[in-house]
C-alpha atoms as a PDB file:
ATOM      1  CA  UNK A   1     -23.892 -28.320  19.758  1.00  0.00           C
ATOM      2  CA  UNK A   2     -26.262 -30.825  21.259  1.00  0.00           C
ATOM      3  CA  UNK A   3     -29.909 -28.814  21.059  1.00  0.00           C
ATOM      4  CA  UNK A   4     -31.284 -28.528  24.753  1.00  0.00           C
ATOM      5  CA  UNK A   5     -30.067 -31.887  26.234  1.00  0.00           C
ATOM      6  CA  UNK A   6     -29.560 -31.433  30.202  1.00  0.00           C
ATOM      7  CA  UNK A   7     -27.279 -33.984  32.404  1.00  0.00           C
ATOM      8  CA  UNK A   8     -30.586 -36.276  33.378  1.00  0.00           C
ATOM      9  CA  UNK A   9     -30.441 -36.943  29.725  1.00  0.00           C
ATOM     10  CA  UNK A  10     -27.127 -37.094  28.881  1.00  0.00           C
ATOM     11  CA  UNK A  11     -26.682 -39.818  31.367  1.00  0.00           C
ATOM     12  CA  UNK A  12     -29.773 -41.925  30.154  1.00  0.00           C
ATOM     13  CA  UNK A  13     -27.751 -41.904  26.743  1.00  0.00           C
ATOM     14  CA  UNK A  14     -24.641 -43.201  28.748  1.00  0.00           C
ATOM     15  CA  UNK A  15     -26.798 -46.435  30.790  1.00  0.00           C
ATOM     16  CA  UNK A  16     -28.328 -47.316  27.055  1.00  0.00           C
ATOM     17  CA  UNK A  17     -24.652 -47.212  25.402  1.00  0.00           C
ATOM     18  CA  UNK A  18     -23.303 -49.465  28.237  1.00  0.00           C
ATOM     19  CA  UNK A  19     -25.775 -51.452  28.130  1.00  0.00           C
ATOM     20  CA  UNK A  20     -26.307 -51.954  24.287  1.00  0.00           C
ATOM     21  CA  UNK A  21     -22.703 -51.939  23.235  1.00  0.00           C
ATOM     22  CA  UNK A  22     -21.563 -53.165  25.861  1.00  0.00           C
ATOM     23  CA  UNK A  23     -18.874 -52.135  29.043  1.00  0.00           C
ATOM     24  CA  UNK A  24     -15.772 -53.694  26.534  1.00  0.00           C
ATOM     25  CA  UNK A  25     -16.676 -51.845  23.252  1.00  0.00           C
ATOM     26  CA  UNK A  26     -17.853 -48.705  24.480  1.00  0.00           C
ATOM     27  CA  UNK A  27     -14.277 -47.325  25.348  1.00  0.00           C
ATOM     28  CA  UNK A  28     -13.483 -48.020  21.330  1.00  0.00           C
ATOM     29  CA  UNK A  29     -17.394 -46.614  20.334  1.00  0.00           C
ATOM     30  CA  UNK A  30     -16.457 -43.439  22.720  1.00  0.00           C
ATOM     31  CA  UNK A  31     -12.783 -43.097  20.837  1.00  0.00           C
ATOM     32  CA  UNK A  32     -14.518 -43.500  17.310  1.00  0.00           C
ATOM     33  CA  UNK A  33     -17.532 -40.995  18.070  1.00  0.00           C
ATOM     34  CA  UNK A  34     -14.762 -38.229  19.644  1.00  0.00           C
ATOM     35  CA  UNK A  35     -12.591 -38.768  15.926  1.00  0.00           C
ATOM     36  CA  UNK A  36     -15.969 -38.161  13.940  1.00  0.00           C
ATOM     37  CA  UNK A  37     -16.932 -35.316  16.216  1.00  0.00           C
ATOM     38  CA  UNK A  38     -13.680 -34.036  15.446  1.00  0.00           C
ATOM     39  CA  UNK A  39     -13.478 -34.710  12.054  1.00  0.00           C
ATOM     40  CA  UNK A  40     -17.116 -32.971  11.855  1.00  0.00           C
ATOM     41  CA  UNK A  41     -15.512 -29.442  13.575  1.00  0.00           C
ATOM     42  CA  UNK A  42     -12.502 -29.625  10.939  1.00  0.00           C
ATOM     43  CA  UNK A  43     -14.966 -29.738   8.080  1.00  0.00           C
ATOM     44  CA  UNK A  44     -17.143 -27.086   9.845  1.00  0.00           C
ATOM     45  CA  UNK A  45     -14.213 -24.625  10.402  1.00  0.00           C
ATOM     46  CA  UNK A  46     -13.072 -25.559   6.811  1.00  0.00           C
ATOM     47  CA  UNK A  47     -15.999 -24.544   5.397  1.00  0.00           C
ATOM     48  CA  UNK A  48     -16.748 -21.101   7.381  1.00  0.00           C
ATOM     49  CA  UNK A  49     -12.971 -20.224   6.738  1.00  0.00           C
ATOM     50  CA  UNK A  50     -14.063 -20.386   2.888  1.00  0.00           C
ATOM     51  CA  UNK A  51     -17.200 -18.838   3.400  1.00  0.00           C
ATOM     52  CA  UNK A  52     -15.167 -15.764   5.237  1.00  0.00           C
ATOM     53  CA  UNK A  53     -12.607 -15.926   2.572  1.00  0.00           C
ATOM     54  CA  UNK A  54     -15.472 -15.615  -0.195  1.00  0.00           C
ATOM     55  CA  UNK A  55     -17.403 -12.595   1.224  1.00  0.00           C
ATOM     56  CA  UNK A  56     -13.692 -10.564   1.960  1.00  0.00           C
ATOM     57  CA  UNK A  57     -13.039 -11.190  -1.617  1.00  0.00           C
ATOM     58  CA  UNK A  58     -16.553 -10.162  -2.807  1.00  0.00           C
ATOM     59  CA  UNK A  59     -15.760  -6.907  -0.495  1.00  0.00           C
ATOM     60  CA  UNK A  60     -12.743  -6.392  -1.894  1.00  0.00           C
ATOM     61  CA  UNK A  61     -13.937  -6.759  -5.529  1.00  0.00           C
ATOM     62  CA  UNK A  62     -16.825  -4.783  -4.443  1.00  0.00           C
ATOM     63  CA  UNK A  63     -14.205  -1.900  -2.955  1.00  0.00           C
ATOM     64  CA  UNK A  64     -12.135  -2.209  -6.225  1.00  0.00           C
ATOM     65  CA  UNK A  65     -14.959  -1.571  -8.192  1.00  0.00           C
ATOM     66  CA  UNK A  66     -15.734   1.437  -5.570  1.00  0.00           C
ATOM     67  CA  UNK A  67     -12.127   3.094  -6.429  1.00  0.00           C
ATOM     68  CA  UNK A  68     -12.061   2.707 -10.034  1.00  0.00           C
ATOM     69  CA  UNK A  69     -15.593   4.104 -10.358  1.00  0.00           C
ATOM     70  CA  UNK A  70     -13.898   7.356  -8.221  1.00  0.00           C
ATOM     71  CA  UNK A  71     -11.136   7.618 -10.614  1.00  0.00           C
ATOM     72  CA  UNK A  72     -13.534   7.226 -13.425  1.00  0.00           C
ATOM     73  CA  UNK A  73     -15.441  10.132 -11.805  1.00  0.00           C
ATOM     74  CA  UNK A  74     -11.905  12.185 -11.107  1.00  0.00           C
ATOM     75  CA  UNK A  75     -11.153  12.049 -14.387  1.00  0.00           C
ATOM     76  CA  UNK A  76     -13.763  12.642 -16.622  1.00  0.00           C
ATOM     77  CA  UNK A  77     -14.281  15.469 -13.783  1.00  0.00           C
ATOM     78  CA  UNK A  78     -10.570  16.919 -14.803  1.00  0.00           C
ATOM     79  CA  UNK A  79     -11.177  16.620 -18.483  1.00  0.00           C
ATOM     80  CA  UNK A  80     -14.395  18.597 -17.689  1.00  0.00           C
ATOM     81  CA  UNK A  81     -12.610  21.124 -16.209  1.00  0.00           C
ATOM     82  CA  UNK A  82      -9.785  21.543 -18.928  1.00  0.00           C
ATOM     83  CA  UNK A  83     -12.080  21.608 -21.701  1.00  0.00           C
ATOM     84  CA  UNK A  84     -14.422  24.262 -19.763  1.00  0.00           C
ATOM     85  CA  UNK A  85     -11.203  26.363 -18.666  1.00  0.00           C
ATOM     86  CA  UNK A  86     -10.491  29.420 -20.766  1.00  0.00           C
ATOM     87  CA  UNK A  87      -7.774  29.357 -23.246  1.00  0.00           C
ATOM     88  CA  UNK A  88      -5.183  32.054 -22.647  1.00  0.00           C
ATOM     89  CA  UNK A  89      -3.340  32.636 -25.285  1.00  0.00           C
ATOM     90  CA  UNK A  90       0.180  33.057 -25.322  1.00  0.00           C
ATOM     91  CA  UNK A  91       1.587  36.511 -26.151  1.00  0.00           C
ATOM     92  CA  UNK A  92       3.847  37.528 -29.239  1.00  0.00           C
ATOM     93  CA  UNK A  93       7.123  36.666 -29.363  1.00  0.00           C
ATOM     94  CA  UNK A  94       9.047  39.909 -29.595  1.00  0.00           C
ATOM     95  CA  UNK A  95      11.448  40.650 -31.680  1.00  0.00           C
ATOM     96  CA  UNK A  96      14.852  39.643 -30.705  1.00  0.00           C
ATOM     97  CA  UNK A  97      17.820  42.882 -31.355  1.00  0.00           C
ATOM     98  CA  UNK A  98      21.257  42.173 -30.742  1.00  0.00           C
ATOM     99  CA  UNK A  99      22.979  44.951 -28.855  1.00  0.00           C
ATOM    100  CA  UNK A 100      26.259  45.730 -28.900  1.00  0.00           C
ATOM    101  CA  UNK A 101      28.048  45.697 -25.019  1.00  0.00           C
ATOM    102  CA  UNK A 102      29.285  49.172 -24.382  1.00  0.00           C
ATOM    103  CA  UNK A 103      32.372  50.051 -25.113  1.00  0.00           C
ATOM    104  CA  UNK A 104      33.911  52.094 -22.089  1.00  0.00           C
ATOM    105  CA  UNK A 105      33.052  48.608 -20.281  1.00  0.00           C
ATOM    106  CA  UNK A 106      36.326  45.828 -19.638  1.00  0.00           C
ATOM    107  CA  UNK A 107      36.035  42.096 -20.591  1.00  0.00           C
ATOM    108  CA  UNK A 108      35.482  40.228 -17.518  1.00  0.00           C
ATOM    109  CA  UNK A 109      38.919  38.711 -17.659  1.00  0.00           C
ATOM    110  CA  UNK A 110      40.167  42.631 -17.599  1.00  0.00           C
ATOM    111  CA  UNK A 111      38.123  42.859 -14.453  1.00  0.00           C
ATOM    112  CA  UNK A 112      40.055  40.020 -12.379  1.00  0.00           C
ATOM    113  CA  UNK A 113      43.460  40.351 -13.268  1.00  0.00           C
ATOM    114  CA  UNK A 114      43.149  44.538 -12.090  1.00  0.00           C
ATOM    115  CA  UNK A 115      40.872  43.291  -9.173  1.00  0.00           C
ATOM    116  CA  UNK A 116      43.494  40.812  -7.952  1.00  0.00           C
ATOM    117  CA  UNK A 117      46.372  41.821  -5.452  1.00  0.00           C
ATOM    118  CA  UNK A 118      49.549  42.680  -6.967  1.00  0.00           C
ATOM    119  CA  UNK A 119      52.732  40.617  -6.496  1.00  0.00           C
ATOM    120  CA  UNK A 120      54.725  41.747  -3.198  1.00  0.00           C
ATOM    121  CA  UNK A 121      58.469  43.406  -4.108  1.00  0.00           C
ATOM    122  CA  UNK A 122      61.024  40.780  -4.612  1.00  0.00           C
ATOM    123  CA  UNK A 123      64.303  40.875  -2.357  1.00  0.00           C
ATOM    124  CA  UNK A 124      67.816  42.028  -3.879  1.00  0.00           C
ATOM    125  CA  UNK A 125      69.905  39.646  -5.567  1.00  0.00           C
ATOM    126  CA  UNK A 126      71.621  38.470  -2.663  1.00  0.00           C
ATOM    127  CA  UNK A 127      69.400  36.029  -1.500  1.00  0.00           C
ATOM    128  CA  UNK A 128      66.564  35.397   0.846  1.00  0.00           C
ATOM    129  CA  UNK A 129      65.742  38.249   3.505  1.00  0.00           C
END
């Protein structure tokens, strides 16, 4: 941005141009100063485009850092607490006694076959009913 320069000035910059350069020229000096200006803003939006791009990265490393200290803290806070929790022990294992089913009791395949329905009565000899 042009610091502070009003239109009384600006146009005292214009009658000196046309009058040092020159009323054929200045179209091609006006054409050249507008591709520098322009080449100027590029560079300038270049540059603050990496300078944003630097500090997101430098909060992002700085956020990373932030998490793994957290875990860090989570998990030295969880070995804390299962070294400090009591130790149950586990009781006996008691001793294991085979028993012997009873013997008024039916094998399971017993239990179907007088569970299921019995056949219906077959028709005489003679042939369907």
């Amino acid at each position: 941005m042009l610091p502070s320069l009003g239109f009384q000035e600006i146009l005292l910059l214009g009658v000196l141009a046309l009058v040092v350069v020159g009323p054929k020229d200045l179209p091609l000096m006006l054409r050249k100063l507008g591709q520098w200006t322009a080449k100027l803003r590029a560079m300038a939006q270049e540059f603050r485009t990496g300078f944003d791009e630097l500090a997101r990265q430098a909060e992002l490393d700085e956020l990373k850092r932030e998490v793994e200290a957290l875990r860090r803290d989570q998990t030295l806070t969880d070995l804390q607490r299962e070294i400090t929790r009591p130790v149950q022990l586990a009781p006996p294992p008691s001793p294991v006694t085979k028993t012997a089913p009873p013997e008024d009791s039916a094998p399971a395949e017993a239990q179907i076959s007088e569970s299921a329905p019995a056949e219906p009565p077959r028709a005489a000899a003679g042939g369907p009913p």
